[in-house]
N, C-alpha and C. Protein backbone atom coordinates (compact mmCIF):
# COMPACT_ATOMS: atom_id res chain seq x y z
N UNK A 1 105.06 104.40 92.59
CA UNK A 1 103.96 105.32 92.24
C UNK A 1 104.52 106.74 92.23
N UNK A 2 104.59 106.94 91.36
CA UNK A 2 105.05 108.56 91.07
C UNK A 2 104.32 109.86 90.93
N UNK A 3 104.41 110.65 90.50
CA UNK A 3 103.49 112.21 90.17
C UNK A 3 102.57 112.19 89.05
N UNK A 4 103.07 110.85 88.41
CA UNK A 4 101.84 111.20 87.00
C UNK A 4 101.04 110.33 87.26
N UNK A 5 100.77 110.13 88.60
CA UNK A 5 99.36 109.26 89.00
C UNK A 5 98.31 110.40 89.88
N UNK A 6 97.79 111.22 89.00
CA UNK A 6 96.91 112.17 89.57
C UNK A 6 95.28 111.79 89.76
N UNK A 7 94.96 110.63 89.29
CA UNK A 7 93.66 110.43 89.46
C UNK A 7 93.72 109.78 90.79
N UNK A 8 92.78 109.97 91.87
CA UNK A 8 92.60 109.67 93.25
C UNK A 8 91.87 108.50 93.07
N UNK A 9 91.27 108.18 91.76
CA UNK A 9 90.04 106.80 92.12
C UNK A 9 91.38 105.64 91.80
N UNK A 10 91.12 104.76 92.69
CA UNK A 10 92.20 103.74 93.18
C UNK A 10 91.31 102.56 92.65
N UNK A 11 91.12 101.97 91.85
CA UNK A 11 90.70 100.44 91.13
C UNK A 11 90.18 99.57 92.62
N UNK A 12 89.12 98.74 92.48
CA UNK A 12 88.80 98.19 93.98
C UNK A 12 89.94 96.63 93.72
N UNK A 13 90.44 96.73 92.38
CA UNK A 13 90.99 95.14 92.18
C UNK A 13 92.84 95.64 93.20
N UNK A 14 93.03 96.77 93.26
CA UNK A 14 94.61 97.17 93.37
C UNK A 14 94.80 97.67 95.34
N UNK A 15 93.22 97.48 95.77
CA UNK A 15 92.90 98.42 97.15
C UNK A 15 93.34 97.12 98.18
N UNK A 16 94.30 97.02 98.97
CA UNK A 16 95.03 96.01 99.77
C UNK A 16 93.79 95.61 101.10
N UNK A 17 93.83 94.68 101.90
CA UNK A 17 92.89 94.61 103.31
C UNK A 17 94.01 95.62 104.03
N UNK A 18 92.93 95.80 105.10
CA UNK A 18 92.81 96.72 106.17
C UNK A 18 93.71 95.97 107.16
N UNK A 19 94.49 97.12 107.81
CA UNK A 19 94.88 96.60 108.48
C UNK A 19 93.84 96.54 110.22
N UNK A 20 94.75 96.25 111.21
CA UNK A 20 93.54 96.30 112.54
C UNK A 20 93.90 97.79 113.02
N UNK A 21 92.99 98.56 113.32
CA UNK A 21 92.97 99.90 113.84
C UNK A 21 93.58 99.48 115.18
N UNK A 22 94.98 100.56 115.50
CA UNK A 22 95.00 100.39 117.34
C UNK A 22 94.54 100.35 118.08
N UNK A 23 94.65 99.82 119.42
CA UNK A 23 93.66 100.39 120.69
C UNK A 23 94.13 101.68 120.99
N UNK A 24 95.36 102.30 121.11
CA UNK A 24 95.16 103.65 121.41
C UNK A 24 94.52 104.66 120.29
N UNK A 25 94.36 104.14 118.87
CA UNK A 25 93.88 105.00 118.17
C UNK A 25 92.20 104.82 118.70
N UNK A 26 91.61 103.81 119.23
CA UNK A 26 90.22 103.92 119.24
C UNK A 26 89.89 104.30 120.87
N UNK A 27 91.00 103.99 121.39
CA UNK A 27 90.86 105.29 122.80
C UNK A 27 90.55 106.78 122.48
N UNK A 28 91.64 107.37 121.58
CA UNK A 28 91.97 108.65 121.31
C UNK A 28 89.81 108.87 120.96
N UNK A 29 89.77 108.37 119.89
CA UNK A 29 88.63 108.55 119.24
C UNK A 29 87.47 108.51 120.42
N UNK A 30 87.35 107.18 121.67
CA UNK A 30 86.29 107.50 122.30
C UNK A 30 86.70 108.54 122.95
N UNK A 31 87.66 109.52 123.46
CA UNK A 31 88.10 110.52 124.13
C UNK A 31 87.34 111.57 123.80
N UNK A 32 87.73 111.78 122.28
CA UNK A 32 87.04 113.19 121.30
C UNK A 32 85.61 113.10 121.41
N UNK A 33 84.63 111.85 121.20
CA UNK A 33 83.27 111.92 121.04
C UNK A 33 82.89 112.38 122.75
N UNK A 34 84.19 111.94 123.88
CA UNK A 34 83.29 112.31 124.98
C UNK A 34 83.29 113.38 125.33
N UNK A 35 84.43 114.31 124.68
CA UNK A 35 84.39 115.91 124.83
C UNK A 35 83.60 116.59 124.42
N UNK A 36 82.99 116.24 123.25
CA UNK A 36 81.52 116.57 122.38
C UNK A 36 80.75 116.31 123.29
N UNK A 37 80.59 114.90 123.80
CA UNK A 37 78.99 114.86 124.56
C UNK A 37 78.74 115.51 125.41
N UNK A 38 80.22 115.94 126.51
CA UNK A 38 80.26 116.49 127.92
C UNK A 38 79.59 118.04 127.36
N UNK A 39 80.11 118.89 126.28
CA UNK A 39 79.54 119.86 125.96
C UNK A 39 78.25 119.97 126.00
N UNK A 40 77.58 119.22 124.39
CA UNK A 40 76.12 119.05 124.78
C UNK A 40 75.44 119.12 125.84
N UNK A 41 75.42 118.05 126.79
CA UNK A 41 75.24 118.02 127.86
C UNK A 41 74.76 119.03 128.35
N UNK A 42 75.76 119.83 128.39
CA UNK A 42 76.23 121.38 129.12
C UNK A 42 75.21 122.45 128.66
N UNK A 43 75.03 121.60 127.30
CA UNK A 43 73.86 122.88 126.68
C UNK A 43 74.56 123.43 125.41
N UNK A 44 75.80 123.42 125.00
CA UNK A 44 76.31 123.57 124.23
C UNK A 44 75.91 122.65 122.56
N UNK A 45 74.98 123.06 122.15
CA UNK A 45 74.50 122.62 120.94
C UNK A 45 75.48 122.49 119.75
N UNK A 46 75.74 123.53 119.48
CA UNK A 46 76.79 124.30 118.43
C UNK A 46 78.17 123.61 118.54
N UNK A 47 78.71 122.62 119.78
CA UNK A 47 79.68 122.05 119.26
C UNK A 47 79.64 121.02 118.86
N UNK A 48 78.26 120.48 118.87
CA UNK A 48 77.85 118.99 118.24
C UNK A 48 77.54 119.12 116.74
N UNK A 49 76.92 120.46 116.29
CA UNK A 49 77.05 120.44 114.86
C UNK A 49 78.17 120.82 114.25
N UNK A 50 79.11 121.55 114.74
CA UNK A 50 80.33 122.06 114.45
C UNK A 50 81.34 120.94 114.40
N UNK A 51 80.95 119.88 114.73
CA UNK A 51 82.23 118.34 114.91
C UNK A 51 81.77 117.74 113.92
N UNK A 52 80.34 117.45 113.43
CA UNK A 52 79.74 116.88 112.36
C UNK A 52 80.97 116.36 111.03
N UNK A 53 81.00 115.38 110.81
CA UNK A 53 81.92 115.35 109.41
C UNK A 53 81.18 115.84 107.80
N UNK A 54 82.69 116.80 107.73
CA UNK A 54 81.89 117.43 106.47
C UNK A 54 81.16 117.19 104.78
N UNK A 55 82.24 115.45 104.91
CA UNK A 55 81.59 114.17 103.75
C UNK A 55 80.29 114.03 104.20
N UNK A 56 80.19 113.77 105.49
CA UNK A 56 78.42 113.19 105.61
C UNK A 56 77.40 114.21 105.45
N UNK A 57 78.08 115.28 106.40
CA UNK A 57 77.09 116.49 105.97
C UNK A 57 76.51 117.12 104.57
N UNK A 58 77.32 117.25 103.73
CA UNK A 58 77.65 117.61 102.30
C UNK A 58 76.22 116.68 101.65
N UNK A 59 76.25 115.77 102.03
CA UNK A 59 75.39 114.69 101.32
C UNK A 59 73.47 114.68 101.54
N UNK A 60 74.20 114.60 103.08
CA UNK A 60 72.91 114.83 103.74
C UNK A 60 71.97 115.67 103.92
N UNK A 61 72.87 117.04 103.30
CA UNK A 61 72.14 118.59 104.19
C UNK A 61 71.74 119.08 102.19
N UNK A 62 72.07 117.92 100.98
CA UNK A 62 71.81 118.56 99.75
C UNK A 62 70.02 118.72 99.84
N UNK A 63 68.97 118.18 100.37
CA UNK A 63 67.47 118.07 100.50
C UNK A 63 67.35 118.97 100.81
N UNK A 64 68.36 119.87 101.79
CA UNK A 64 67.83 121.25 102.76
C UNK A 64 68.24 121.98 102.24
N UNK A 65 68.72 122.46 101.31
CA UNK A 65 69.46 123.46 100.63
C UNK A 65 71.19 123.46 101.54
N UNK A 66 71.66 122.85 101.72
CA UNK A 66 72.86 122.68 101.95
C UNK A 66 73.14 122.67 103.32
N UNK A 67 74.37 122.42 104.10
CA UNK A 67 75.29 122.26 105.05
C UNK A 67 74.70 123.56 106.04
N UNK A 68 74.73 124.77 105.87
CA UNK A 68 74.22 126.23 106.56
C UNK A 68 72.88 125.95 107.63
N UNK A 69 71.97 125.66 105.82
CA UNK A 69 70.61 125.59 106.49
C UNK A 69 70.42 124.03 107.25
N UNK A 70 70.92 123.46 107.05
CA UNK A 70 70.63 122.02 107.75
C UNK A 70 70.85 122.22 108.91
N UNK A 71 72.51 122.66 109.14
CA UNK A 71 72.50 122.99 110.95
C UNK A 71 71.97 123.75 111.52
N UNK A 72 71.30 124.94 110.83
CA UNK A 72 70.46 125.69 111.74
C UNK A 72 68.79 125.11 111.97
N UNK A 73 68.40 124.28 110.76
CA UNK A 73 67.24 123.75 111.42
C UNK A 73 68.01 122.65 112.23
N UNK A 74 69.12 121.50 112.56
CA UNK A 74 69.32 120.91 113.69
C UNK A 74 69.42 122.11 115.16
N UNK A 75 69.65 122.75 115.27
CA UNK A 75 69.66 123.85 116.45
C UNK A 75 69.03 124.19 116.41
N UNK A 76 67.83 124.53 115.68
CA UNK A 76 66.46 125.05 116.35
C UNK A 76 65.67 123.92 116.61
N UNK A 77 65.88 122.62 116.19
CA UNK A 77 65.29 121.88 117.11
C UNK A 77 65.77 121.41 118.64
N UNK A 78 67.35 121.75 118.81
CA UNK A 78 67.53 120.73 119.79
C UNK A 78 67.55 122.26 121.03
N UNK A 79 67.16 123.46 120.66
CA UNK A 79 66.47 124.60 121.26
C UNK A 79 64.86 123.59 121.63
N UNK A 80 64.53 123.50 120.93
CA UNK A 80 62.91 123.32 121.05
C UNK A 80 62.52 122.03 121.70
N UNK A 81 63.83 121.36 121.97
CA UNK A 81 63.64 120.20 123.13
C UNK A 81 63.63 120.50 124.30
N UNK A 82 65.05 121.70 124.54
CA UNK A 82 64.94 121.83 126.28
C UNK A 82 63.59 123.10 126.20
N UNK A 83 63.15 123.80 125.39
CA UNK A 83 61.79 124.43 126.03
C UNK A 83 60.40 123.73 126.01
N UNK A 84 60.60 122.89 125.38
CA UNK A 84 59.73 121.20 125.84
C UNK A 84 60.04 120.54 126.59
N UNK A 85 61.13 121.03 127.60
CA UNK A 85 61.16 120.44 128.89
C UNK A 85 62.40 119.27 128.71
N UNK A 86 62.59 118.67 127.98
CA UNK A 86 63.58 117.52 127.81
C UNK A 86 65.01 118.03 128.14
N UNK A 87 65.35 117.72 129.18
CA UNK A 87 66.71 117.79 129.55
C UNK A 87 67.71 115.99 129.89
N UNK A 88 69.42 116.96 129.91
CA UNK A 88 70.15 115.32 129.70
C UNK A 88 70.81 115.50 130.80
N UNK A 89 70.95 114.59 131.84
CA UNK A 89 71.61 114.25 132.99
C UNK A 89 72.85 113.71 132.61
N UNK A 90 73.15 113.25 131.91
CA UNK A 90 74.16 112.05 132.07
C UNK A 90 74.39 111.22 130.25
N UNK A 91 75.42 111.67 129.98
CA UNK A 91 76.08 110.93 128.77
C UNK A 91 77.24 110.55 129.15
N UNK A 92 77.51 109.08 128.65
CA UNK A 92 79.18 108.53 128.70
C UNK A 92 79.04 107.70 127.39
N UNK A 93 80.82 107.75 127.03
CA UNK A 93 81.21 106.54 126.40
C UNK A 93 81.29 105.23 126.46
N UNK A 94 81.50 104.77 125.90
CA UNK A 94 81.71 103.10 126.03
C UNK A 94 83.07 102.45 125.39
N UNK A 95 83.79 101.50 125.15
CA UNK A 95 84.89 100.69 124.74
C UNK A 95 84.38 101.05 123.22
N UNK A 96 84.92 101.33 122.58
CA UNK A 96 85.00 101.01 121.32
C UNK A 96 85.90 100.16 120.39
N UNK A 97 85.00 98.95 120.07
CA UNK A 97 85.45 97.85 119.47
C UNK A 97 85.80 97.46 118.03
N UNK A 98 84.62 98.36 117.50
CA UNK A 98 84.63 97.99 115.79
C UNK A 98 85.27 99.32 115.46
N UNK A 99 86.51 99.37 114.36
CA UNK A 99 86.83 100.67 113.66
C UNK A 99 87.70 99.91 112.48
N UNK A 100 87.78 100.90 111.62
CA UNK A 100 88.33 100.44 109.96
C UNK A 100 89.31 101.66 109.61
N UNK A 101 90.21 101.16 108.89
CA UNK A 101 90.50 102.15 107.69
C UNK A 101 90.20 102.41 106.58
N UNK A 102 89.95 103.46 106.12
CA UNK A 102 89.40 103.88 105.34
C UNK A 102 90.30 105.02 104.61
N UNK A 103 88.93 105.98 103.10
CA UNK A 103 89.74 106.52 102.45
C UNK A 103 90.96 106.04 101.81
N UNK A 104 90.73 105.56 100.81
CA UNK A 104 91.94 104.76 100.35
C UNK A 104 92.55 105.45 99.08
N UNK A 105 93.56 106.05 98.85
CA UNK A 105 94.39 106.83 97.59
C UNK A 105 95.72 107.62 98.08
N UNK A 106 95.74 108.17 96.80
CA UNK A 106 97.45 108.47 96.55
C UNK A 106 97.50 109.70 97.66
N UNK A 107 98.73 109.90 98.30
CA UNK A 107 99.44 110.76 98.70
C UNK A 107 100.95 111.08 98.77
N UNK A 108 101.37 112.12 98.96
CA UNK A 108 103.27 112.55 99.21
C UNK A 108 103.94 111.25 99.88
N UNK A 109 104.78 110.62 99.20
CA UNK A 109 105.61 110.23 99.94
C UNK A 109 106.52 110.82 100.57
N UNK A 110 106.40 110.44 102.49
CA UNK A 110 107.53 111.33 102.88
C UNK A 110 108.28 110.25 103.95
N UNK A 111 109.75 111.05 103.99
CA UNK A 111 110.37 110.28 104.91
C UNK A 111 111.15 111.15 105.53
N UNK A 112 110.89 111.18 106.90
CA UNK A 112 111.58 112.01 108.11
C UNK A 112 111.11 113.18 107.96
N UNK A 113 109.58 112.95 107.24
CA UNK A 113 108.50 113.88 107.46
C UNK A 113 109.07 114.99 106.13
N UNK A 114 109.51 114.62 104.86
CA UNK A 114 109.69 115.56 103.70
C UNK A 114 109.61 114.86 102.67
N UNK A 115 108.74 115.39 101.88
CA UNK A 115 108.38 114.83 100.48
C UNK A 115 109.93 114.64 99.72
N UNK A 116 109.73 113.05 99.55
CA UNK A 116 110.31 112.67 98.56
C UNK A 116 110.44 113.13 96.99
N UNK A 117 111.06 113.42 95.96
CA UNK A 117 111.16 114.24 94.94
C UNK A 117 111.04 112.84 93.82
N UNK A 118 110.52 112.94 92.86
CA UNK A 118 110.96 112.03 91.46
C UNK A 118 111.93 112.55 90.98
N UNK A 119 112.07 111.80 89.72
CA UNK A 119 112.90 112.46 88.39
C UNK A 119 112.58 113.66 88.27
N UNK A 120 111.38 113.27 87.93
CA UNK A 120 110.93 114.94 87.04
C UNK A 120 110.29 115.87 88.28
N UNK A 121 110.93 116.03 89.26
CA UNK A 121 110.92 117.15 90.32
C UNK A 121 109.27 117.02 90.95
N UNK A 122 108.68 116.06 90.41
CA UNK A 122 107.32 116.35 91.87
C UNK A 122 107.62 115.25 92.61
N UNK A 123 106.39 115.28 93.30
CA UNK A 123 106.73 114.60 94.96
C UNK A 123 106.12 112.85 94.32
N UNK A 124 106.86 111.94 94.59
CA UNK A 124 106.37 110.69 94.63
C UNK A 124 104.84 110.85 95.37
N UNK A 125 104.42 109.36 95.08
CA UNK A 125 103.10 109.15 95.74
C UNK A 125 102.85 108.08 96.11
N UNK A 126 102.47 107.69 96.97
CA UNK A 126 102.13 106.29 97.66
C UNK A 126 100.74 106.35 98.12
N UNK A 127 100.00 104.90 97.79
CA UNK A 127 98.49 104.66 98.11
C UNK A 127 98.85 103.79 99.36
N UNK A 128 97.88 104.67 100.03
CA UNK A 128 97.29 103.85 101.61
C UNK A 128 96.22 104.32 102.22
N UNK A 129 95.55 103.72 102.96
CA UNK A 129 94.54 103.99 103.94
C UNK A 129 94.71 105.35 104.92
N UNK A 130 93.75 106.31 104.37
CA UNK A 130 94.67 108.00 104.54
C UNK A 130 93.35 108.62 106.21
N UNK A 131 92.63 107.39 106.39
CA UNK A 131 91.73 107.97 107.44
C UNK A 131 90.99 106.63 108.34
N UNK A 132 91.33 106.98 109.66
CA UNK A 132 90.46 106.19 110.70
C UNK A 132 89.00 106.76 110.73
N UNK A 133 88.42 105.12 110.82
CA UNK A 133 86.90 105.26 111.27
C UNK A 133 86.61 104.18 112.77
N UNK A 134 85.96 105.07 113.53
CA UNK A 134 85.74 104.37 114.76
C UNK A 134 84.52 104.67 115.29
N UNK A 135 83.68 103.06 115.70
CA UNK A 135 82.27 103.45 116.13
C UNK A 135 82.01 103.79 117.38
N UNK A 136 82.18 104.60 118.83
CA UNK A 136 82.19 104.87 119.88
C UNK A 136 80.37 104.95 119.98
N UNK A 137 80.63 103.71 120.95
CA UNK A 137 78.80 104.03 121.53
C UNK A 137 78.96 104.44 122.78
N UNK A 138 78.01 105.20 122.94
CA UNK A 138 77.22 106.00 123.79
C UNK A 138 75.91 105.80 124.87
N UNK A 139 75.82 106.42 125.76
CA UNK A 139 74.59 106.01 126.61
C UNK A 139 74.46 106.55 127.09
N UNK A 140 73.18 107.72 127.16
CA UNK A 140 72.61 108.78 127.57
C UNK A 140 71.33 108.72 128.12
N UNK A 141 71.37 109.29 129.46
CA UNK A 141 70.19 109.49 130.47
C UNK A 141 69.20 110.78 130.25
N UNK A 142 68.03 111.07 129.52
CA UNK A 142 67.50 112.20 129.95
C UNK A 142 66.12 112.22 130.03
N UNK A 143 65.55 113.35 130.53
CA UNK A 143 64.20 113.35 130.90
C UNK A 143 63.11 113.94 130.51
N UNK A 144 61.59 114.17 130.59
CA UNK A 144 61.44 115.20 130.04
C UNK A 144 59.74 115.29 131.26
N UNK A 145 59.25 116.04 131.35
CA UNK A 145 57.66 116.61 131.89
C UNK A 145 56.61 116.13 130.77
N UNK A 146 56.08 115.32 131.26
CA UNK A 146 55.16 114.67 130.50
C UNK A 146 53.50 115.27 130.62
N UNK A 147 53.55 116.30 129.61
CA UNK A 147 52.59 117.42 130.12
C UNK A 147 50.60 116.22 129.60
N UNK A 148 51.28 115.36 128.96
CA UNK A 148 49.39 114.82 128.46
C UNK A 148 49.12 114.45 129.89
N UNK A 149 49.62 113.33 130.84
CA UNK A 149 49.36 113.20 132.03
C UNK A 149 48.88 114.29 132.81
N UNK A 150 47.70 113.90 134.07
CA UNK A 150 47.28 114.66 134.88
C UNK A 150 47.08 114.32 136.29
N UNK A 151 48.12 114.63 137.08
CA UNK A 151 48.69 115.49 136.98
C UNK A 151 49.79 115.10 136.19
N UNK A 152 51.04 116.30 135.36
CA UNK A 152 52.45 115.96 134.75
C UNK A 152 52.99 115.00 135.43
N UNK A 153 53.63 114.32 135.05
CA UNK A 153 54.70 113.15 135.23
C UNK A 153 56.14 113.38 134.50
N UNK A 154 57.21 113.29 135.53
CA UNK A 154 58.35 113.38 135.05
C UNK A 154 58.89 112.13 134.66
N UNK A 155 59.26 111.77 133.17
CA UNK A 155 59.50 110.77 132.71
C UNK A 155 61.42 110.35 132.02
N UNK A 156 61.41 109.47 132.91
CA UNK A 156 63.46 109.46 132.56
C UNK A 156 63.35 108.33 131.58
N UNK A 157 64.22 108.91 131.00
CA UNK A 157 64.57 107.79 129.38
C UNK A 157 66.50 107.31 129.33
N UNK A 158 66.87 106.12 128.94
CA UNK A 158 68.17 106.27 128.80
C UNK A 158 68.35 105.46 127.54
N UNK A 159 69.01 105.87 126.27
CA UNK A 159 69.54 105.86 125.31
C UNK A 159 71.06 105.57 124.66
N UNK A 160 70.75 103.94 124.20
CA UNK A 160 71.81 103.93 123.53
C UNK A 160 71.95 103.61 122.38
N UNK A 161 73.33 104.68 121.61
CA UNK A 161 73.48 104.99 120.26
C UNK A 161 74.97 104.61 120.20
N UNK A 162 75.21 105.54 119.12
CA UNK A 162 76.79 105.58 119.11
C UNK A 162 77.02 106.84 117.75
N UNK A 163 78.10 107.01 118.03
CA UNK A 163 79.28 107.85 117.16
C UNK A 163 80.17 107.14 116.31
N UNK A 164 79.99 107.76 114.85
CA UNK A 164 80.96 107.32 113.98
C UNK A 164 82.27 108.27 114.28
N UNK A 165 83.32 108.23 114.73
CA UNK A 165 84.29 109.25 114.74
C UNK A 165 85.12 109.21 113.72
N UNK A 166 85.52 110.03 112.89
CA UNK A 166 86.59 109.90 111.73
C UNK A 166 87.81 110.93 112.33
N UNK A 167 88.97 110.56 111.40
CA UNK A 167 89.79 111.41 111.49
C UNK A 167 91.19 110.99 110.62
N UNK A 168 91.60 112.32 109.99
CA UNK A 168 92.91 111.59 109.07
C UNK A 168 93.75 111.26 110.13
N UNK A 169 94.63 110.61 109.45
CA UNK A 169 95.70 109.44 109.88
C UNK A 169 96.99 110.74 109.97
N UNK A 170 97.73 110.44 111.43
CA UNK A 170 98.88 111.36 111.50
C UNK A 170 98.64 113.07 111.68
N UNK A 171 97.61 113.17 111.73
CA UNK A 171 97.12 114.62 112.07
C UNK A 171 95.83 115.12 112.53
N UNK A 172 95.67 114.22 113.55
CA UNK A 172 94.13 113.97 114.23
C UNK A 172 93.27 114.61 114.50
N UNK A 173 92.28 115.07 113.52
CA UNK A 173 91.23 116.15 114.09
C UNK A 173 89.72 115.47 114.11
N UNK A 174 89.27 114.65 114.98
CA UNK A 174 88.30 114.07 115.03
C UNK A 174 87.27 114.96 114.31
N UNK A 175 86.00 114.34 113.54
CA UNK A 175 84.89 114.53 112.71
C UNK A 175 83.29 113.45 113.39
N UNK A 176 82.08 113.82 113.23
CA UNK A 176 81.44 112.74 113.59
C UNK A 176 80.33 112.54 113.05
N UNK A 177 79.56 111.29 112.90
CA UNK A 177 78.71 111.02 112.68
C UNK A 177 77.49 110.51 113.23
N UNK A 178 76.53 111.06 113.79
CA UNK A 178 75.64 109.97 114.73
C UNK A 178 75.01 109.13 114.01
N UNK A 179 75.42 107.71 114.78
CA UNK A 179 74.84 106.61 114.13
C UNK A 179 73.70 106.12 114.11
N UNK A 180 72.59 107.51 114.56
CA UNK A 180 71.29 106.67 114.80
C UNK A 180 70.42 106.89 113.68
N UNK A 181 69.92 105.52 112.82
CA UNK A 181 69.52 105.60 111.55
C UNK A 181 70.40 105.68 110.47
N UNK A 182 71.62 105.05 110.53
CA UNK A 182 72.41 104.93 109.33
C UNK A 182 72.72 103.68 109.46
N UNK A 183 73.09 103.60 108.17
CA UNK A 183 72.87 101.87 107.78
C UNK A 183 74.68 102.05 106.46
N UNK A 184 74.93 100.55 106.33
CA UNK A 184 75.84 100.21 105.82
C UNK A 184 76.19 100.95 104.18
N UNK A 185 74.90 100.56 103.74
CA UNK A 185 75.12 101.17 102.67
C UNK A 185 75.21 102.67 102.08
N UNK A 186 74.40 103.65 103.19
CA UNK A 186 74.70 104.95 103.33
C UNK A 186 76.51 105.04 103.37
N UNK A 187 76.84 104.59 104.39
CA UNK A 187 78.38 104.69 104.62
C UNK A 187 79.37 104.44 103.54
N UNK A 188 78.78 103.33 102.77
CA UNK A 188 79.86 102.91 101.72
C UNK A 188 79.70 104.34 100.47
N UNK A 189 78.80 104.77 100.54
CA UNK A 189 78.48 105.69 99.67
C UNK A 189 79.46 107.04 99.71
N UNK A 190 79.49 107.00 101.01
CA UNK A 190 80.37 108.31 101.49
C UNK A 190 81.45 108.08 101.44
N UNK A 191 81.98 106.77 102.52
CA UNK A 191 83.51 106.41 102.53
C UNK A 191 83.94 104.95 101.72
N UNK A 192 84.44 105.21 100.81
CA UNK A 192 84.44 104.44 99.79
C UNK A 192 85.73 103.23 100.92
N UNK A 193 85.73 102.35 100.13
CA UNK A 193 86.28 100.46 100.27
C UNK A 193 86.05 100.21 101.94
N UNK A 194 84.73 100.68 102.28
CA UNK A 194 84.49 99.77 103.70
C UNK A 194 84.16 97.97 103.45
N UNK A 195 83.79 97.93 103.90
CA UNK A 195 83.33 96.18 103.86
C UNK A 195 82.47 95.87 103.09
N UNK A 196 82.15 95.14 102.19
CA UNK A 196 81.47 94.41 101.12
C UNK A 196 80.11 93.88 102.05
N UNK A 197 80.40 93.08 103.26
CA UNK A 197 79.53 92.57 103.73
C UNK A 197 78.96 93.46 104.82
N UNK A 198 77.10 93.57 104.95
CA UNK A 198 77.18 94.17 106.09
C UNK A 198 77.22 93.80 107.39
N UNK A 199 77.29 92.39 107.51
CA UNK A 199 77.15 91.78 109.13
C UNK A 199 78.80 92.06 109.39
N UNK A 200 80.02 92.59 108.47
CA UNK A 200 81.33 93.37 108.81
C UNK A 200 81.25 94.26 109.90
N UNK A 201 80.37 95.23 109.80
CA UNK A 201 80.33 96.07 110.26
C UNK A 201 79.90 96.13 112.00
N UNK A 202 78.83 95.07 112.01
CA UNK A 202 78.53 94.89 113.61
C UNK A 202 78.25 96.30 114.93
N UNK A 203 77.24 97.09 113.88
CA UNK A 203 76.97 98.30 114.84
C UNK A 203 77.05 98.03 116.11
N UNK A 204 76.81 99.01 116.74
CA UNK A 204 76.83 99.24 118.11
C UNK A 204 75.03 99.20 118.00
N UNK A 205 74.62 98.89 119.31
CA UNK A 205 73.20 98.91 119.48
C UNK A 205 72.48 99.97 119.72
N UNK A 206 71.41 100.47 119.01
CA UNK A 206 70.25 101.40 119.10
C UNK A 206 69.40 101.58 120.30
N UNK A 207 68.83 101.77 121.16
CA UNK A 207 67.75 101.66 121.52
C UNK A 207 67.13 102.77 122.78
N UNK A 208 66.36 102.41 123.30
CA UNK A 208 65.26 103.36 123.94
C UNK A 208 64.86 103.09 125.24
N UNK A 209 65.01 102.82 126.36
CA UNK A 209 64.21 102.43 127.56
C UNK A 209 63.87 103.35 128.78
N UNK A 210 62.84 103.34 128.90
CA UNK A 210 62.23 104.01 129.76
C UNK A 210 62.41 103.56 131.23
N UNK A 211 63.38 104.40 131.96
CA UNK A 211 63.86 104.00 133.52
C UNK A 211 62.20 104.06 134.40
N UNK A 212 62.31 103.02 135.05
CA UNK A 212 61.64 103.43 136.82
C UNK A 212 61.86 104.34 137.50
């Protein structure tokens, strides 16, 4: 594959299987989502939209007039939770089991980390899987003053979701996605040659329960 292969769309008949994502690559990944959560947590809003991946965002934030205004209405709501009283005790990670490669097209071939040259002086190109995806779930404790009750009642909730974490391959800057309310086919839309089937995918579990 040489330099005069400039189109990035890669044929789905020519796109190879996946290989198995590492366990230290899906360590690394639950690591990053727990540095995000520990922030939040903290009160730190702004680094949970600031990690956001910028494919999903792009897509998502086109209804709101774009990427800007989307995160500032997400931060003025998650303002308008803790002055509604809802605060978070306690977020952790979990094992993360399911992750893929993804992003599939041409890049530099290099070896001993320097682009290889063609004939005609540009850089060869080689197709591969140019980005990890890893689902890190989550489980979060928080509470809130349950002002309809009389008298108030303090009411604890614990929540589990999960994190899509992305990040290119060989130069790791984790990206994220929260997985609550996304579905298979959203994903394929964004990150092109995930799995054909959706029982592939095997989310992490959703849900809601209200502690004693």
């Amino acid at each position: 594959m040489n330099a005069n292969c400039q189109s990035d769309v890669v044929p789905l008949s020519m796109v190879p299987k996946r290989n198995i994502v590492p366990m230290e690559v899906k360590e690394r990944a639950q690591a990053a989502v727990q540095e995000v959560v520990n922030k939040t947590i903290r009160g730190d809003f702004q680094a949970a939209l600031d990690s956001m991946n910028p494919d999903y965002l792009k897509v998502i934030a086109r209804p709101f007039g774009g990427p800007k205004r989307l995160k500032a209405q997400y931060l003025k709501q998650m303002k308008e939770m803790g002055q509604n009283g809802v605060t978070f005790q306690a977020a952790i990670t979990r094992r993360a089991d399911i992750a893929f490669e993804v992003d599939y097209g041409f890049e530099d071939l290099l070896v001993d980390g320097k682009k290889v040259m063609g004939e005609d002086g540009e850089p060869k190109k080689v197709a591969r899987y140019r980005k990890w995806m890893v689902f890190v779930p989550t489980v979060k404790d928080f509470q809130y003053l349950d002002q309809s009750k009389k008298p108030a009642k303090l009411r604890r909730f614990r929540k589990w979701e999960y994190e899509i974490a992305i990040s290119p391959k060989g130069q790791e800057s984790w990206t994220f996605v929260n997985g609550n309310g996304i579905n298979a086919l959203q994903l394929r839309k964004i990150f092109k040659f995930l799995p054909k089937e959706d029982k592939e995918f095997q989310f992490p579990e959703v849900k809601v329960e209200e502690l004693e």
